[in-house]
PDB file of N, CA and C in Angstrom:
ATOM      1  N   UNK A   1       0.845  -1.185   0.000  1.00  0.00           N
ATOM      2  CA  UNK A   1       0.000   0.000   0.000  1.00  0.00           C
ATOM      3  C   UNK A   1       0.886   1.242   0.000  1.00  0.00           C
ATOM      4  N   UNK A   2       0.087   2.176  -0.444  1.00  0.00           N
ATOM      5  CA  UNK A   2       1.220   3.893  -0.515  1.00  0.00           C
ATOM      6  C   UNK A   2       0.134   4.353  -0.052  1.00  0.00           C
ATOM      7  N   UNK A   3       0.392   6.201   0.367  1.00  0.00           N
ATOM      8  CA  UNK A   3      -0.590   6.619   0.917  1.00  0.00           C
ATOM      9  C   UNK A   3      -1.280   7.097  -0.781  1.00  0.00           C
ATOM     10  N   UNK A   4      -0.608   7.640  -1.257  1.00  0.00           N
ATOM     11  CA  UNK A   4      -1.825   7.360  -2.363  1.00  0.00           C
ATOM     12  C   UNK A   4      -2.896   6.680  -3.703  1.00  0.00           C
ATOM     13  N   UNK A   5      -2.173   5.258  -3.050  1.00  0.00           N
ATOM     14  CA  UNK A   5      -3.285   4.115  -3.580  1.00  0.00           C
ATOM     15  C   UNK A   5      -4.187   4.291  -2.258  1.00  0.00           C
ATOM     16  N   UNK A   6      -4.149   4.448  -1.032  1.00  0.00           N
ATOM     17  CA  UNK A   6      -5.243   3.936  -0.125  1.00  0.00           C
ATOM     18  C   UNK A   6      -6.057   5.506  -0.287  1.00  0.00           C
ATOM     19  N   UNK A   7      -5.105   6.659  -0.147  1.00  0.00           N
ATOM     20  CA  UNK A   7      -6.536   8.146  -0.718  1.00  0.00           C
ATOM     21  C   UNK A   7      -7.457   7.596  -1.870  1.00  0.00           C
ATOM     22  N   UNK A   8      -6.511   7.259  -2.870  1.00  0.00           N
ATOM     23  CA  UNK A   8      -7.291   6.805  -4.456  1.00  0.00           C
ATOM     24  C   UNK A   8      -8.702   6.221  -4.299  1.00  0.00           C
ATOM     25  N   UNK A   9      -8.263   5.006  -3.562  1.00  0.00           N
ATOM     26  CA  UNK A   9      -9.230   4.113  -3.305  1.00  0.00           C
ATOM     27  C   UNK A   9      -9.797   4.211  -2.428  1.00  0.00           C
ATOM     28  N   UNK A  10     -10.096   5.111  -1.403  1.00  0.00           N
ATOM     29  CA  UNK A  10     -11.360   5.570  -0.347  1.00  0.00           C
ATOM     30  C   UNK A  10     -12.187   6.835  -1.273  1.00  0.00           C
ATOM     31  N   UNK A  11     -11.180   7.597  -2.057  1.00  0.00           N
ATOM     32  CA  UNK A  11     -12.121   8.510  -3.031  1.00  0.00           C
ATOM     33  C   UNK A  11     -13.102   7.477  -3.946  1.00  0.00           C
ATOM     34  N   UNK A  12     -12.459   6.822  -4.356  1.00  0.00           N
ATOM     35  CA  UNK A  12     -13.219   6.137  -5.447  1.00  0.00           C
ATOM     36  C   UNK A  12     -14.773   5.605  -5.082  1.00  0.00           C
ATOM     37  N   UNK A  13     -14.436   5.113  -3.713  1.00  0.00           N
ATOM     38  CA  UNK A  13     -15.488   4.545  -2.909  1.00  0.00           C
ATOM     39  C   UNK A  13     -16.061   5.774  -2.627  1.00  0.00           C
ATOM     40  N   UNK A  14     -16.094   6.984  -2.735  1.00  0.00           N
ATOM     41  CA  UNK A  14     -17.050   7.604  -2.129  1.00  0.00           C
ATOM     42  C   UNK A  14     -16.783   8.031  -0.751  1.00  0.00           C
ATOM     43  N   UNK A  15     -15.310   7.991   0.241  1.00  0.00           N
ATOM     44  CA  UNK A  15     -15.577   8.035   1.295  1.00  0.00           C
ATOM     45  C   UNK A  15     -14.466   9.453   1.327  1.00  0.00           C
ATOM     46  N   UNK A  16     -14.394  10.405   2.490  1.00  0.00           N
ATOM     47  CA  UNK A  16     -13.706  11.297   1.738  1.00  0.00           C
ATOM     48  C   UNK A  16     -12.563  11.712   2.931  1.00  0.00           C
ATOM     49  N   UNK A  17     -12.377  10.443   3.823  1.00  0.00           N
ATOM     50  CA  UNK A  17     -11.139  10.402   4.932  1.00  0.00           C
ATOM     51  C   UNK A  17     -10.461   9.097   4.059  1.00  0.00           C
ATOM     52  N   UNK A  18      -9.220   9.172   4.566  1.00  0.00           N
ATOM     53  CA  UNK A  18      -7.973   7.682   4.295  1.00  0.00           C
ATOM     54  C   UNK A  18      -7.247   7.870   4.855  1.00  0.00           C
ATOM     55  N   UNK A  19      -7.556   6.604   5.762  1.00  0.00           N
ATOM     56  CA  UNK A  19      -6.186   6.533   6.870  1.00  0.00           C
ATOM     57  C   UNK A  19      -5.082   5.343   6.331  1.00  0.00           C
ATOM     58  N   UNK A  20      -4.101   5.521   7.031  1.00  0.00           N
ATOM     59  CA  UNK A  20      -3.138   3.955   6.485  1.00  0.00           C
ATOM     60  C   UNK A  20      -2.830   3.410   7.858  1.00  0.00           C
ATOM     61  N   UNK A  21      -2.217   2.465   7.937  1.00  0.00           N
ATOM     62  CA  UNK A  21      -2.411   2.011   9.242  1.00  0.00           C
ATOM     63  C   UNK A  21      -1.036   0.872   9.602  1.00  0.00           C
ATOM     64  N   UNK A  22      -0.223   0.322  10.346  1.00  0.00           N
ATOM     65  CA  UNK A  22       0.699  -0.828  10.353  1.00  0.00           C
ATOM     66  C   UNK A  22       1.666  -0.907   8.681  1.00  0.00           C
ATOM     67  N   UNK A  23       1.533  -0.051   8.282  1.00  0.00           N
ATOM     68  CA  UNK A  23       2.368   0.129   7.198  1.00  0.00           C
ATOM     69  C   UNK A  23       1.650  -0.522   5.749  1.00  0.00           C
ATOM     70  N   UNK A  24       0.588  -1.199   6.234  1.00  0.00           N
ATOM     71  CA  UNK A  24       0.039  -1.607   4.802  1.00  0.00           C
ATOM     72  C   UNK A  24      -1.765  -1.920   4.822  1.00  0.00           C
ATOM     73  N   UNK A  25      -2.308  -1.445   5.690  1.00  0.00           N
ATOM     74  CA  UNK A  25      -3.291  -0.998   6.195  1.00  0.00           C
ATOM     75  C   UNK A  25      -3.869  -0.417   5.540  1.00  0.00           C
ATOM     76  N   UNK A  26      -5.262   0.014   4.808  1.00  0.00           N
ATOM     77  CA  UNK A  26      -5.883   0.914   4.420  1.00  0.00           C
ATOM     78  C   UNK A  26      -7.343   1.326   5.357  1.00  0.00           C
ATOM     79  N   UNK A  27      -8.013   2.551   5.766  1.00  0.00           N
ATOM     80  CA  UNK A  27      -9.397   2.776   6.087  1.00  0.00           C
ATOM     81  C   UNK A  27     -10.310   3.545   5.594  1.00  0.00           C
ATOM     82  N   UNK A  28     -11.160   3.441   5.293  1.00  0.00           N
ATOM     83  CA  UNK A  28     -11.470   4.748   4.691  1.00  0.00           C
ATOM     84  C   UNK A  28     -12.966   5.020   5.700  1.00  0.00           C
ATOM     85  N   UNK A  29     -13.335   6.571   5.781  1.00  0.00           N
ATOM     86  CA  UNK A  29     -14.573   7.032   6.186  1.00  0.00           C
ATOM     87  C   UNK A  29     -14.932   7.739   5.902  1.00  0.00           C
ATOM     88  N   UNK A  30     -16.533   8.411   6.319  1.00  0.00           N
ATOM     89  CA  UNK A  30     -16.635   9.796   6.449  1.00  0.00           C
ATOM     90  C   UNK A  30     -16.790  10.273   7.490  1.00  0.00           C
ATOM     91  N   UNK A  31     -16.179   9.701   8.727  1.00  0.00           N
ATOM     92  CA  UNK A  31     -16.479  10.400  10.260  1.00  0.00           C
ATOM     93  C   UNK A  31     -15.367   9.356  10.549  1.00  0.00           C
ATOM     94  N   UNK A  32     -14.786  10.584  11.128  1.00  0.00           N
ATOM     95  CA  UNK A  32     -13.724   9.871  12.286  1.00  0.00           C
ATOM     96  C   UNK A  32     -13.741  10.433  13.454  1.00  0.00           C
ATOM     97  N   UNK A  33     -14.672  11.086  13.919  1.00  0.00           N
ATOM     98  CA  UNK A  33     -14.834  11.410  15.210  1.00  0.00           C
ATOM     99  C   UNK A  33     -14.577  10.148  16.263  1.00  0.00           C
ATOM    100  N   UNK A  34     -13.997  10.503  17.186  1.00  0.00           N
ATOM    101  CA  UNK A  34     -13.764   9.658  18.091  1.00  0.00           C
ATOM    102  C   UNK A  34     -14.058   9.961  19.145  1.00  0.00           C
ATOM    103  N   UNK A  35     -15.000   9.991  20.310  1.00  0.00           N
ATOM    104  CA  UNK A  35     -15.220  10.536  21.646  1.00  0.00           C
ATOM    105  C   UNK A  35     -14.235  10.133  22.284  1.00  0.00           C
ATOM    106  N   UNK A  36     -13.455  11.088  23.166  1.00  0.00           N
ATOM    107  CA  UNK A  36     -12.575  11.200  23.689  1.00  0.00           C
ATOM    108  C   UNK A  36     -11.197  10.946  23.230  1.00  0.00           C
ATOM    109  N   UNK A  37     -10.986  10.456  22.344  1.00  0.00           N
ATOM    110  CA  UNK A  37      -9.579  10.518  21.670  1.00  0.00           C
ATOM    111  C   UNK A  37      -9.057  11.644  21.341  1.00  0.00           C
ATOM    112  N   UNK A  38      -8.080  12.016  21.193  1.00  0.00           N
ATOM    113  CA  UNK A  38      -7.332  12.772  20.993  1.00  0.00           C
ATOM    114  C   UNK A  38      -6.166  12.452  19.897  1.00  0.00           C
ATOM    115  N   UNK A  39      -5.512  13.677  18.788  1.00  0.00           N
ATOM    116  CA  UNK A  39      -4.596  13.752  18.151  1.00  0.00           C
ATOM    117  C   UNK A  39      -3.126  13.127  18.465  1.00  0.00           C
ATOM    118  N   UNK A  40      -2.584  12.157  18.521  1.00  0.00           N
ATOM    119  CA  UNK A  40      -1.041  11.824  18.833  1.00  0.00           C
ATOM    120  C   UNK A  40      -0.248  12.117  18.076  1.00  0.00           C
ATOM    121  N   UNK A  41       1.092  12.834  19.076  1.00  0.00           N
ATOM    122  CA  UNK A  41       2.035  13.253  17.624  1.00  0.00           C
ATOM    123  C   UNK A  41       2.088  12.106  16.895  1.00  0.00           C
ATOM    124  N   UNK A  42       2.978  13.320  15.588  1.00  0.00           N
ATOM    125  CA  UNK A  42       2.952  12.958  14.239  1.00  0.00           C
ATOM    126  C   UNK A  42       4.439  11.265  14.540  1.00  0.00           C
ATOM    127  N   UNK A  43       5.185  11.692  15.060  1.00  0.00           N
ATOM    128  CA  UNK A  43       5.986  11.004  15.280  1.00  0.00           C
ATOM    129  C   UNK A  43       5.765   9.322  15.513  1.00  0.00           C
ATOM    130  N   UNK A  44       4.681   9.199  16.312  1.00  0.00           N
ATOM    131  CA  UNK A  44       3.719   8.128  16.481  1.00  0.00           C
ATOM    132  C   UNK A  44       3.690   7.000  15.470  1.00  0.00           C
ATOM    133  N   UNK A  45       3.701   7.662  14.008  1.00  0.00           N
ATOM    134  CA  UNK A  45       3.336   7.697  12.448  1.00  0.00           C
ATOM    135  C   UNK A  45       4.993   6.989  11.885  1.00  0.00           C
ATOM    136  N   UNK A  46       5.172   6.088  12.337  1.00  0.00           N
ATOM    137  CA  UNK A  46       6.694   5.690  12.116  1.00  0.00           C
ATOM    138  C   UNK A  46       7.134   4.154  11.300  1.00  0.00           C
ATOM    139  N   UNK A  47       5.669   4.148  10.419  1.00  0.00           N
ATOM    140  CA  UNK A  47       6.214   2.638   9.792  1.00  0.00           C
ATOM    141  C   UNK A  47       6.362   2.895   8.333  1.00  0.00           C
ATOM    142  N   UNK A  48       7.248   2.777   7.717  1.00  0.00           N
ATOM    143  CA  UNK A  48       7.186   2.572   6.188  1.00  0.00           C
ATOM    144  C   UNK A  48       6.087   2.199   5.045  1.00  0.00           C
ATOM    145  N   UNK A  49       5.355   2.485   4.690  1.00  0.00           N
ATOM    146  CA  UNK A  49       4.358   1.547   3.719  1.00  0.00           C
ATOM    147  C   UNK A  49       5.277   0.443   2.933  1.00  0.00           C
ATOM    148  N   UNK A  50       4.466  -0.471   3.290  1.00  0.00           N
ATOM    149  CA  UNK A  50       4.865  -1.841   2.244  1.00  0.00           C
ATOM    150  C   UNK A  50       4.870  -1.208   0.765  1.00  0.00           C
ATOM    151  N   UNK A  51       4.352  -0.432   0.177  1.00  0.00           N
ATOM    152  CA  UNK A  51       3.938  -0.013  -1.054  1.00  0.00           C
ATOM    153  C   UNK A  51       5.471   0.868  -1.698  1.00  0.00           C
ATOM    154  N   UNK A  52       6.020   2.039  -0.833  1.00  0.00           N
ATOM    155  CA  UNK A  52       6.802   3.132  -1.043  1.00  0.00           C
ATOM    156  C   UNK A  52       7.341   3.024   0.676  1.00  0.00           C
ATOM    157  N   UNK A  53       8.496   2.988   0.732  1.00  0.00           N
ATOM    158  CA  UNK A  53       9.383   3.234   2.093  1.00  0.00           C
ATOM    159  C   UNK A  53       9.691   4.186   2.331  1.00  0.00           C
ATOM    160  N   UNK A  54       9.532   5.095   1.045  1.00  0.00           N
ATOM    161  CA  UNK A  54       9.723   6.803   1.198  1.00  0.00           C
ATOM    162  C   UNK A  54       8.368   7.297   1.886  1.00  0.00           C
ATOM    163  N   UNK A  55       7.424   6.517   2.064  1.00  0.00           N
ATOM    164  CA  UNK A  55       6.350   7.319   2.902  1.00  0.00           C
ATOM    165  C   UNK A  55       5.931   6.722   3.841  1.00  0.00           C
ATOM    166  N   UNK A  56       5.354   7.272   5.009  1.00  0.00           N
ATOM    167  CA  UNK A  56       5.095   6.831   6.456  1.00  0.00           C
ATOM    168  C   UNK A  56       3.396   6.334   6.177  1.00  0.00           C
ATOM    169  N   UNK A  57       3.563   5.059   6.417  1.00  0.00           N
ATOM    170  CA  UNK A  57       1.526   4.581   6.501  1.00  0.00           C
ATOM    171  C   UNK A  57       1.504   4.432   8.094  1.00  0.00           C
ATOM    172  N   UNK A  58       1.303   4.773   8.566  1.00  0.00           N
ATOM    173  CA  UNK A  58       1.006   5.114  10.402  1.00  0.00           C
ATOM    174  C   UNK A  58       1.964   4.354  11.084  1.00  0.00           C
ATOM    175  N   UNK A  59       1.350   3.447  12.008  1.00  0.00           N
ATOM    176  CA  UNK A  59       2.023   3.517  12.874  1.00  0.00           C
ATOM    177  C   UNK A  59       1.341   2.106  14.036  1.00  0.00           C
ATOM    178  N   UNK A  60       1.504   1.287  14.581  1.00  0.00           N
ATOM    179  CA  UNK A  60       1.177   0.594  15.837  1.00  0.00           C
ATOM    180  C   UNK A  60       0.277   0.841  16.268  1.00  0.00           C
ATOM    181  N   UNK A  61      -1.352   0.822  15.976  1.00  0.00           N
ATOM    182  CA  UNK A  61      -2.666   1.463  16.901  1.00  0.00           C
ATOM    183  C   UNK A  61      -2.826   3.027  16.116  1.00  0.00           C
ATOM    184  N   UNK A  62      -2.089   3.217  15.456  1.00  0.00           N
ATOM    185  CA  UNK A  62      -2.204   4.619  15.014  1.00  0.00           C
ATOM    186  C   UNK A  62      -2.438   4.804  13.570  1.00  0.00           C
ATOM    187  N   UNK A  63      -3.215   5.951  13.254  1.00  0.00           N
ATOM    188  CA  UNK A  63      -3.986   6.192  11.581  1.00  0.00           C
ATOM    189  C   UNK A  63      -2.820   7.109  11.196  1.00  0.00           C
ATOM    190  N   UNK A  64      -2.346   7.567  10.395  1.00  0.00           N
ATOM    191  CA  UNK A  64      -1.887   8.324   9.161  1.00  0.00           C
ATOM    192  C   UNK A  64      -3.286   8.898   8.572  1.00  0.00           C
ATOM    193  N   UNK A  65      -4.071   9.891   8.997  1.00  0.00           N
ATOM    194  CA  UNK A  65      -5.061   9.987   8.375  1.00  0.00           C
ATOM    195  C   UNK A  65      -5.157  11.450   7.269  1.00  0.00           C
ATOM    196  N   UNK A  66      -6.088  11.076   6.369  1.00  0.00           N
ATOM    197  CA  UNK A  66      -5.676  12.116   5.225  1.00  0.00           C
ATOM    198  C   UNK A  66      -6.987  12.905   4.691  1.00  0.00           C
ATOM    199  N   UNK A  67      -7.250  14.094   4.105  1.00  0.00           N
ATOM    200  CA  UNK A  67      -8.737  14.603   3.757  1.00  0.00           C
ATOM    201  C   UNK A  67      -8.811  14.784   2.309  1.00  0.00           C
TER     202      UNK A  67
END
């Protein structure tokens, strides 16, 4: 996965969030509200995509999320 095959393909679907996730992860939504969660640094965001190693797909429990 890259982050922009998993944007591509949550647009395509109609959904207009994409997160990446464990480095090869894709999610897509239109609400990511989360009650009570909160933003974690960016740093968090530290795994390579299987797809491109030049780009970060999140992270351990953590979204890379995109609009």
């Amino acid at each position: 996965i890259t982050t922009s095959g998993c944007i591509n393909w949550c647009d395509s679907k109609g959904f207009i969030y994409a997160g990446t996730e464990y480095a090869g992860q894709c999610f897509c939504s239109n609400d990511f509200a989360a009650p009570g969660r909160q933003a974690q640094p960016e740093s968090d965001c530290n795994m390579p995509c299987e797809g491109n190693p030049a780009e970060i797909c999140g992270g351990s429990a953590r979204l890379s999320l995109f609009q």
